[in-house]
PDB file of N, CA and C in Angstrom:
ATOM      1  N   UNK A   1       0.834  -1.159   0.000  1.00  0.00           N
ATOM      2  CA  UNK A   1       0.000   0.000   0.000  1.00  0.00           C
ATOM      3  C   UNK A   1       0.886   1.231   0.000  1.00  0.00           C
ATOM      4  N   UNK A   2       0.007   2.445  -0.620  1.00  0.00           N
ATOM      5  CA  UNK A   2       1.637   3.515  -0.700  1.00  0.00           C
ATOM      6  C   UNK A   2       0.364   4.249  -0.710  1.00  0.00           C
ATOM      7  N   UNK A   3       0.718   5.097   0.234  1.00  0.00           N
ATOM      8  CA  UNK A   3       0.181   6.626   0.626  1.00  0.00           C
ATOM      9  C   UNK A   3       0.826   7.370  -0.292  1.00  0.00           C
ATOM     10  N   UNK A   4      -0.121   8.694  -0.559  1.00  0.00           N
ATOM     11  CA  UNK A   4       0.397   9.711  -1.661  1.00  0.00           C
ATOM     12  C   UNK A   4       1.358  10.595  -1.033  1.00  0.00           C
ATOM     13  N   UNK A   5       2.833  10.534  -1.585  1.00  0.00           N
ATOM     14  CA  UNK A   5       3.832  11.387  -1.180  1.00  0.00           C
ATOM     15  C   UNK A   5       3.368  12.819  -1.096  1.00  0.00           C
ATOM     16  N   UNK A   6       2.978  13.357  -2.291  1.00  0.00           N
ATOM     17  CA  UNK A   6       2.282  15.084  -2.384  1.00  0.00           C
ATOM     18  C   UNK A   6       1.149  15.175  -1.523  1.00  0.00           C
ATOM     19  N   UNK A   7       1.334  15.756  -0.255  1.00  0.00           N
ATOM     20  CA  UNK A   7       0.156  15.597   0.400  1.00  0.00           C
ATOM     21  C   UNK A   7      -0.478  16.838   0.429  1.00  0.00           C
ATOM     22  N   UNK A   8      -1.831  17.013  -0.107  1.00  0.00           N
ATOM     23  CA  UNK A   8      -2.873  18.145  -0.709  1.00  0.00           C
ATOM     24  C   UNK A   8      -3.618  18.465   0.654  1.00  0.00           C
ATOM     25  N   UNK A   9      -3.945  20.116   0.477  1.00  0.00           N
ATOM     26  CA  UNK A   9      -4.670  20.177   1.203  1.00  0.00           C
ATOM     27  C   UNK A   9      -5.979  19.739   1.371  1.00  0.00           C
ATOM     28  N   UNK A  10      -6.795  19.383   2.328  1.00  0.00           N
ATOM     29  CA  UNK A  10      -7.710  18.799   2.299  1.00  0.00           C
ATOM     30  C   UNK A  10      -9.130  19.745   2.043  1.00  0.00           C
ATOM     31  N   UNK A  11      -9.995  19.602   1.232  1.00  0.00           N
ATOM     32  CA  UNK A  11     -11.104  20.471   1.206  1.00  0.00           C
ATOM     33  C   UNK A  11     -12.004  20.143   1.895  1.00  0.00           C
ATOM     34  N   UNK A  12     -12.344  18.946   3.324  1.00  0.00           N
ATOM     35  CA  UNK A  12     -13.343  18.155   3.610  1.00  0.00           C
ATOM     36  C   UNK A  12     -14.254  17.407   3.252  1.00  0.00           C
ATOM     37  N   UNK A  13     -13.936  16.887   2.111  1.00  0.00           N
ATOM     38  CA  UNK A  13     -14.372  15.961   0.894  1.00  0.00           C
ATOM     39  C   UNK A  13     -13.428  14.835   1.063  1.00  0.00           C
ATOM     40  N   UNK A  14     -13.361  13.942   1.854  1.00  0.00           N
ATOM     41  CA  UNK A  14     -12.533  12.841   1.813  1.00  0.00           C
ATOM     42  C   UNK A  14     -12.933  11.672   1.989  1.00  0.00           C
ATOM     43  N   UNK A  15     -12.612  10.386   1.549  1.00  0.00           N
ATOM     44  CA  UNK A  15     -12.857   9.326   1.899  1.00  0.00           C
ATOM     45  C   UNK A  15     -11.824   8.357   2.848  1.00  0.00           C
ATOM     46  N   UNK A  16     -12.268   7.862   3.752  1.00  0.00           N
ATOM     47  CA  UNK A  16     -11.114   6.509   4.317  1.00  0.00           C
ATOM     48  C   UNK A  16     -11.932   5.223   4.380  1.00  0.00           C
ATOM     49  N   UNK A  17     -11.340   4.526   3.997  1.00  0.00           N
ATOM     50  CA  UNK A  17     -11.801   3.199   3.584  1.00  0.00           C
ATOM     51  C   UNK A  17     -10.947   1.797   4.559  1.00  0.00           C
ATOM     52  N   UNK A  18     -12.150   1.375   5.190  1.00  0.00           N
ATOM     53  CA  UNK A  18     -11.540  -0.100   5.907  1.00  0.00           C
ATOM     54  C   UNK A  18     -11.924  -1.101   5.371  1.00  0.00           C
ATOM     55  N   UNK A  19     -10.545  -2.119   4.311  1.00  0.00           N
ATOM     56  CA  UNK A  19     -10.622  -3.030   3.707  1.00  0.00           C
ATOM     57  C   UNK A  19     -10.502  -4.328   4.861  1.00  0.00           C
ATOM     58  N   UNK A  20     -11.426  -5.230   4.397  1.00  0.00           N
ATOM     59  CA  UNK A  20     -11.735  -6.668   5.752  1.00  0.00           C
ATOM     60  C   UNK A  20     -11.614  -7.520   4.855  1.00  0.00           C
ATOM     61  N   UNK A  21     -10.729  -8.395   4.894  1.00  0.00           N
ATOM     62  CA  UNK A  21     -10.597 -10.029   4.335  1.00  0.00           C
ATOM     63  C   UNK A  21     -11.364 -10.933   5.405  1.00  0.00           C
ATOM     64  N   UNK A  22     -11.722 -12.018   4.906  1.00  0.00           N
ATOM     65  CA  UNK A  22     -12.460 -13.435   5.678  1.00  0.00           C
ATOM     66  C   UNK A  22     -11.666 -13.792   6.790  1.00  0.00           C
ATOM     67  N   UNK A  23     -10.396 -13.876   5.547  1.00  0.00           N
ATOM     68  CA  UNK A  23      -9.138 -14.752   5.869  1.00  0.00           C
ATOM     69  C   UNK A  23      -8.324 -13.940   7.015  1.00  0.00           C
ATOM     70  N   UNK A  24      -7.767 -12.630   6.150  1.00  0.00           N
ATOM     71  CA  UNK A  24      -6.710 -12.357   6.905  1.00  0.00           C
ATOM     72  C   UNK A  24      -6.984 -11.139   7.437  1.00  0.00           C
ATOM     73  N   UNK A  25      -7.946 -10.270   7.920  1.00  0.00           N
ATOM     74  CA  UNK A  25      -8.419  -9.705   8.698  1.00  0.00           C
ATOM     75  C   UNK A  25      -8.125  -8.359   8.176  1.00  0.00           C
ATOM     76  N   UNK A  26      -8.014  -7.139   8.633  1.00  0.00           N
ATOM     77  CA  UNK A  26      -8.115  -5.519   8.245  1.00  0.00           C
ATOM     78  C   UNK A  26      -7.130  -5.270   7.315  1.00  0.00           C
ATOM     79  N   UNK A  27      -6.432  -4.838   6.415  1.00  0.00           N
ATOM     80  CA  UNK A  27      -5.803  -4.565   5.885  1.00  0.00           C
ATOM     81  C   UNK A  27      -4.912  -3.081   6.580  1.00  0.00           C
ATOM     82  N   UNK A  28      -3.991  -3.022   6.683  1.00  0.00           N
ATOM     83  CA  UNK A  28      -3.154  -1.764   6.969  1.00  0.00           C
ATOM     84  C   UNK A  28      -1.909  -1.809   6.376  1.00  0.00           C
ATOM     85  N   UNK A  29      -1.817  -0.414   5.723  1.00  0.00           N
ATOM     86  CA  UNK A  29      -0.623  -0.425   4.936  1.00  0.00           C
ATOM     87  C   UNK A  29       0.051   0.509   5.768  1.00  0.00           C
ATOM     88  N   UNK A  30       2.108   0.077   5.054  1.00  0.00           N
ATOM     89  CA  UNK A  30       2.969   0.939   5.626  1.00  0.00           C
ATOM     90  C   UNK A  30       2.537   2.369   4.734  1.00  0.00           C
ATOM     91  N   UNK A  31       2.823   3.385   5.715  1.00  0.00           N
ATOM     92  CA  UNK A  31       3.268   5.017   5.042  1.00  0.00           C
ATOM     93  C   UNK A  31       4.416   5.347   4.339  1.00  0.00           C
ATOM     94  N   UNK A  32       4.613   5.267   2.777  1.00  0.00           N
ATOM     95  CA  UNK A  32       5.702   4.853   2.019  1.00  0.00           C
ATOM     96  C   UNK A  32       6.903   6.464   2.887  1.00  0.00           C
ATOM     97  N   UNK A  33       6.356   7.222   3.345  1.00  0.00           N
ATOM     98  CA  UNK A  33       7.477   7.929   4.086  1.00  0.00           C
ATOM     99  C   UNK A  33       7.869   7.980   5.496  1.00  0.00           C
ATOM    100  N   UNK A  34       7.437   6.719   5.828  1.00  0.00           N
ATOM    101  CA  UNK A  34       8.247   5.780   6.940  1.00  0.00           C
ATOM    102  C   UNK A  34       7.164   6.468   8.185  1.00  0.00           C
ATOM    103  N   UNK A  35       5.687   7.324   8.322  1.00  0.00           N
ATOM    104  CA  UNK A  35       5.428   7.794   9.431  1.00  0.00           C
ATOM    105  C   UNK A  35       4.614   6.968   9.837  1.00  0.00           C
ATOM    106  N   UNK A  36       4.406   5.938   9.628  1.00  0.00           N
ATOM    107  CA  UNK A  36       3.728   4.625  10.232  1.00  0.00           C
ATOM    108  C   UNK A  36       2.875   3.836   9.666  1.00  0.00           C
ATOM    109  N   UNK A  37       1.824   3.682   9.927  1.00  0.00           N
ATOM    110  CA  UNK A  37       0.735   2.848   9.013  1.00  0.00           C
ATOM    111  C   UNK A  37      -0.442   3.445   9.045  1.00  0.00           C
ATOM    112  N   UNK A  38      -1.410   3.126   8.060  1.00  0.00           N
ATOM    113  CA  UNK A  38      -2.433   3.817   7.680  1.00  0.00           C
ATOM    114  C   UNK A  38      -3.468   3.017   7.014  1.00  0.00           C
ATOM    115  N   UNK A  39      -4.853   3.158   6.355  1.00  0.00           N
ATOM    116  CA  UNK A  39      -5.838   2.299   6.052  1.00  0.00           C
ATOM    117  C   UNK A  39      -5.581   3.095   4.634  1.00  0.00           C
ATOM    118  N   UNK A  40      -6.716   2.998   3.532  1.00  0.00           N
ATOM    119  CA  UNK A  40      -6.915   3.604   2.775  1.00  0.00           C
ATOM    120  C   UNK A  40      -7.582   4.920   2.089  1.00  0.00           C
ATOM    121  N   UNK A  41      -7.337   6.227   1.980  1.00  0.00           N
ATOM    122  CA  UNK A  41      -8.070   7.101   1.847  1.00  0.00           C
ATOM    123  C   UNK A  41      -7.741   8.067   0.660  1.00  0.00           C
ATOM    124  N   UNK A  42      -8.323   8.780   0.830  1.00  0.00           N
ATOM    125  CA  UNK A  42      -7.730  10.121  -0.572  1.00  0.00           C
ATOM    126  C   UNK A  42      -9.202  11.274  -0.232  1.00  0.00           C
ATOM    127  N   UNK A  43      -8.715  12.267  -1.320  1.00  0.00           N
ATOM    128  CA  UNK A  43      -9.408  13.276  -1.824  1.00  0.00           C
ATOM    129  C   UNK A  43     -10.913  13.295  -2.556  1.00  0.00           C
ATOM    130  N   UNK A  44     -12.284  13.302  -2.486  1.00  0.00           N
ATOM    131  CA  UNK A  44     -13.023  13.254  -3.145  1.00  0.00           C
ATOM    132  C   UNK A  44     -12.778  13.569  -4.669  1.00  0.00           C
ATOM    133  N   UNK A  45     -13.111  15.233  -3.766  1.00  0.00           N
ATOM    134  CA  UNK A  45     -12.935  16.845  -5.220  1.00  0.00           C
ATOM    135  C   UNK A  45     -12.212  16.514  -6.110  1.00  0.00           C
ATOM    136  N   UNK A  46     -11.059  15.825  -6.069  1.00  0.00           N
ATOM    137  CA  UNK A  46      -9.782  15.548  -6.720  1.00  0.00           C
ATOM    138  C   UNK A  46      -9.918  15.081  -8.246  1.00  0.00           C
ATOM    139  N   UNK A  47     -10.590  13.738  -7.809  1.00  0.00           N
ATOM    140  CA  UNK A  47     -10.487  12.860  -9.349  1.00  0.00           C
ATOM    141  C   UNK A  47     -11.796  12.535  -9.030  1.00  0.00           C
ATOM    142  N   UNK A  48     -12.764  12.498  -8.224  1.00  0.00           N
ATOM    143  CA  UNK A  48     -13.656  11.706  -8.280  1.00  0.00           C
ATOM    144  C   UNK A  48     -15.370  12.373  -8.513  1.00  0.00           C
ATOM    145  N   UNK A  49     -16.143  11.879  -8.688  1.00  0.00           N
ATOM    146  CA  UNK A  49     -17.622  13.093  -8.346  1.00  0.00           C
ATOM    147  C   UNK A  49     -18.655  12.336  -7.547  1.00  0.00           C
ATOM    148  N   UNK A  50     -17.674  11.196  -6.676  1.00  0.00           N
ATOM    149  CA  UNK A  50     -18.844  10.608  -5.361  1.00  0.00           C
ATOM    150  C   UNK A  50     -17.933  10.540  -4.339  1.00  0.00           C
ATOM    151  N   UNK A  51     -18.403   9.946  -3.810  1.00  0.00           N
ATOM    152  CA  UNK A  51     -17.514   9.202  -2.240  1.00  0.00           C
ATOM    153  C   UNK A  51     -17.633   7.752  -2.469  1.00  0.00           C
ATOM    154  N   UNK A  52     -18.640   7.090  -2.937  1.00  0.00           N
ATOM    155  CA  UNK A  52     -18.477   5.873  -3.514  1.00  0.00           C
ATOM    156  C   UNK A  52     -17.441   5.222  -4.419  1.00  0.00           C
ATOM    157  N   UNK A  53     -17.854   6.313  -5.499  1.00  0.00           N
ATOM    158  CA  UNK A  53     -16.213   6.442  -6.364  1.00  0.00           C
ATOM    159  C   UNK A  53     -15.067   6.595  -6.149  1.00  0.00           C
ATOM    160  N   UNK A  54     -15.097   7.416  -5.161  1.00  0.00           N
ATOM    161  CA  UNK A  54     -13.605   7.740  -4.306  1.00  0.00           C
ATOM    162  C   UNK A  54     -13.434   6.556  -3.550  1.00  0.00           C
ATOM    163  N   UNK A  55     -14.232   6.061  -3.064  1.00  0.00           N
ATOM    164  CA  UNK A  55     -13.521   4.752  -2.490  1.00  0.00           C
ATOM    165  C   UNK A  55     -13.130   3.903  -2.963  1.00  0.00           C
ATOM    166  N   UNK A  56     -13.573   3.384  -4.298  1.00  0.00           N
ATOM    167  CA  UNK A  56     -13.431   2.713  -5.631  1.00  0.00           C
ATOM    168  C   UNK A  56     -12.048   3.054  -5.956  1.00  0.00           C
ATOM    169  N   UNK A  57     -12.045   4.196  -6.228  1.00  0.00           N
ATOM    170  CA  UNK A  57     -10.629   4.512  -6.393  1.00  0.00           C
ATOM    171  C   UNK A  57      -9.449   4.907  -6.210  1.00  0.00           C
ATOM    172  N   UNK A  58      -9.882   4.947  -4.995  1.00  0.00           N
ATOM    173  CA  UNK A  58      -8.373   4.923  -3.949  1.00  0.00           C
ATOM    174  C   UNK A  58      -7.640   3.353  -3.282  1.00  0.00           C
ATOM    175  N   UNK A  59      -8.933   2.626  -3.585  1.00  0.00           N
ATOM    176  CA  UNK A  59      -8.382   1.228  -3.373  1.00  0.00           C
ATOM    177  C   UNK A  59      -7.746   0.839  -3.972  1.00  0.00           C
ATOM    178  N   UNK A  60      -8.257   1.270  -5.265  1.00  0.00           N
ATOM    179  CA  UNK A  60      -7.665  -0.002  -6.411  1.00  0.00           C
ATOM    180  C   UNK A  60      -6.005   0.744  -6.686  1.00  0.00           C
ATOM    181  N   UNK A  61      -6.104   2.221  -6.089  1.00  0.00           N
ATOM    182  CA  UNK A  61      -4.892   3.216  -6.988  1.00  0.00           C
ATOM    183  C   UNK A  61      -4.142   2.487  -5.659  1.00  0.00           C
ATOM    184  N   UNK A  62      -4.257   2.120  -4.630  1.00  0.00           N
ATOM    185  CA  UNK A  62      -3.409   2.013  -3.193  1.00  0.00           C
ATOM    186  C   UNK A  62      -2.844   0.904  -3.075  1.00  0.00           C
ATOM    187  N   UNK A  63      -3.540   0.164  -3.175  1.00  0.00           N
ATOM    188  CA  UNK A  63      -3.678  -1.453  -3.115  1.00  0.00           C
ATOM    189  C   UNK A  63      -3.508  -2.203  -4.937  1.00  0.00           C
ATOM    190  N   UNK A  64      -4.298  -2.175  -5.400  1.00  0.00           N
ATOM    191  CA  UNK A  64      -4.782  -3.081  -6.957  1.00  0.00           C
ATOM    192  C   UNK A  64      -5.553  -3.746  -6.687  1.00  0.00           C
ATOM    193  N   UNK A  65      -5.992  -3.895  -5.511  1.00  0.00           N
ATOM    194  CA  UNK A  65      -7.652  -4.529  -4.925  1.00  0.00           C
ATOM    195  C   UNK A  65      -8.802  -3.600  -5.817  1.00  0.00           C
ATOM    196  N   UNK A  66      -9.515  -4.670  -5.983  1.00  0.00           N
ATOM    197  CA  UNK A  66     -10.981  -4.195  -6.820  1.00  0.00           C
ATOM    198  C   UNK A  66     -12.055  -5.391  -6.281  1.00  0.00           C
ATOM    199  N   UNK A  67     -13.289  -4.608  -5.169  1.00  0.00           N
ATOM    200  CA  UNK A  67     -13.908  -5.248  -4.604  1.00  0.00           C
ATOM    201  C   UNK A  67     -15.202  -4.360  -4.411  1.00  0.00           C
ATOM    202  N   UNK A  68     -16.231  -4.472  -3.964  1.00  0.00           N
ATOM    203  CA  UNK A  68     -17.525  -4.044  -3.842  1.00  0.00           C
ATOM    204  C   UNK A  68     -17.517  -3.582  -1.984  1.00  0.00           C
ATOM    205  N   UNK A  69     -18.284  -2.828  -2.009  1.00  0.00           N
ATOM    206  CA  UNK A  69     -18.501  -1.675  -0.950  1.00  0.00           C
ATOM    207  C   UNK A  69     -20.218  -2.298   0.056  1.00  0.00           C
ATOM    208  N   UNK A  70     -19.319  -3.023   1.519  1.00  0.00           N
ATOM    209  CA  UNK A  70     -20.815  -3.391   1.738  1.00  0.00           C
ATOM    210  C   UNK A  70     -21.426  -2.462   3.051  1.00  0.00           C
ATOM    211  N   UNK A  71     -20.733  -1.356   3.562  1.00  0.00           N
ATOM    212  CA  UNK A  71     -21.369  -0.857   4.115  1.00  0.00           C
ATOM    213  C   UNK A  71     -20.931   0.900   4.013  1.00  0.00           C
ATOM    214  N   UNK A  72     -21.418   1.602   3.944  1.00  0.00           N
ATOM    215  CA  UNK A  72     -20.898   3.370   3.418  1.00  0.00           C
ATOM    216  C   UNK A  72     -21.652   4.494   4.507  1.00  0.00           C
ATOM    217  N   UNK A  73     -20.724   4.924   5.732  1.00  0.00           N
ATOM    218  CA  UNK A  73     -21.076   5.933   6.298  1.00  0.00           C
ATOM    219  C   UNK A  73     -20.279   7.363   6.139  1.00  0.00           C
ATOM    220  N   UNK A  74     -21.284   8.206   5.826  1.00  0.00           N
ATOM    221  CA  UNK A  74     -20.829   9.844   5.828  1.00  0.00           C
ATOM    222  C   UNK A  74     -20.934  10.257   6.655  1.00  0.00           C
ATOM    223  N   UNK A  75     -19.722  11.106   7.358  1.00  0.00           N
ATOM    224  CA  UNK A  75     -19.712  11.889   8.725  1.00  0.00           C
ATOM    225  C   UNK A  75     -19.129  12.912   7.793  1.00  0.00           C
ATOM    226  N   UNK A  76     -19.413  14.490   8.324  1.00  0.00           N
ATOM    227  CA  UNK A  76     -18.658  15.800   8.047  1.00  0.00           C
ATOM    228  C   UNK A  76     -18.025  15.957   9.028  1.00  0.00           C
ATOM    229  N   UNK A  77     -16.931  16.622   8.471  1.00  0.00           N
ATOM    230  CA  UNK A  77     -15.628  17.295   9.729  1.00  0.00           C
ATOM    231  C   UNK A  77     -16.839  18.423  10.709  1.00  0.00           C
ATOM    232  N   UNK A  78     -16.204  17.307  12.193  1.00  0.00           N
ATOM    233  CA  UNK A  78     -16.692  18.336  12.748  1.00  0.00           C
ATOM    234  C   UNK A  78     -18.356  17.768  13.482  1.00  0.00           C
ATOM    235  N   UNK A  79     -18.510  17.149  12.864  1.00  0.00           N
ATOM    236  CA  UNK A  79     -19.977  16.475  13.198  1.00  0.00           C
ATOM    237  C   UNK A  79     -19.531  14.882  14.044  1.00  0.00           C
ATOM    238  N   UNK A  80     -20.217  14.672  14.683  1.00  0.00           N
ATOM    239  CA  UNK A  80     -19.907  13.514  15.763  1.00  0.00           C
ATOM    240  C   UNK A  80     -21.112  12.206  15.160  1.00  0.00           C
TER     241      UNK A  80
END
């Protein structure tokens, strides 16, 4: 898994995504600039025009995993 080196400011349009295997349980990747580990996420606004999509495609750009989405909650920054 490789986190994006150019790190953008954030517009509050973001997705993070927790990938679950059967088998081998949560997925967590290293932070390719050594600051630890991390799940999967990115930028909506960026490349995408959902949050669905954005999750779609931050997986597959992070990982090369391509899998279906079985549960999708939206929280805004700031909202509990």
């Amino acid at each position: 898994m490789n986190a994006a080196p150019n790190k953008k400011r954030c517009d509050g349009h973001s997705v993070a995504v927790i990938i679950v295997d059967p088998r081998l349980g949560i997925l967590i990747g290293n932070i390719s600039d050594g600051r630890g580990a991390s799940g999967v996420g990115g930028h909506v606004k960026d490349d995408f025009k959902s949050y669905v999509e954005a999750a779609h495609g931050e997986v597959r750009e992070e990982t090369g995993l391509d899998g279906h989405i079985t549960d999708a909650t939206v929280r805004r920054r700031g909202v509990a």
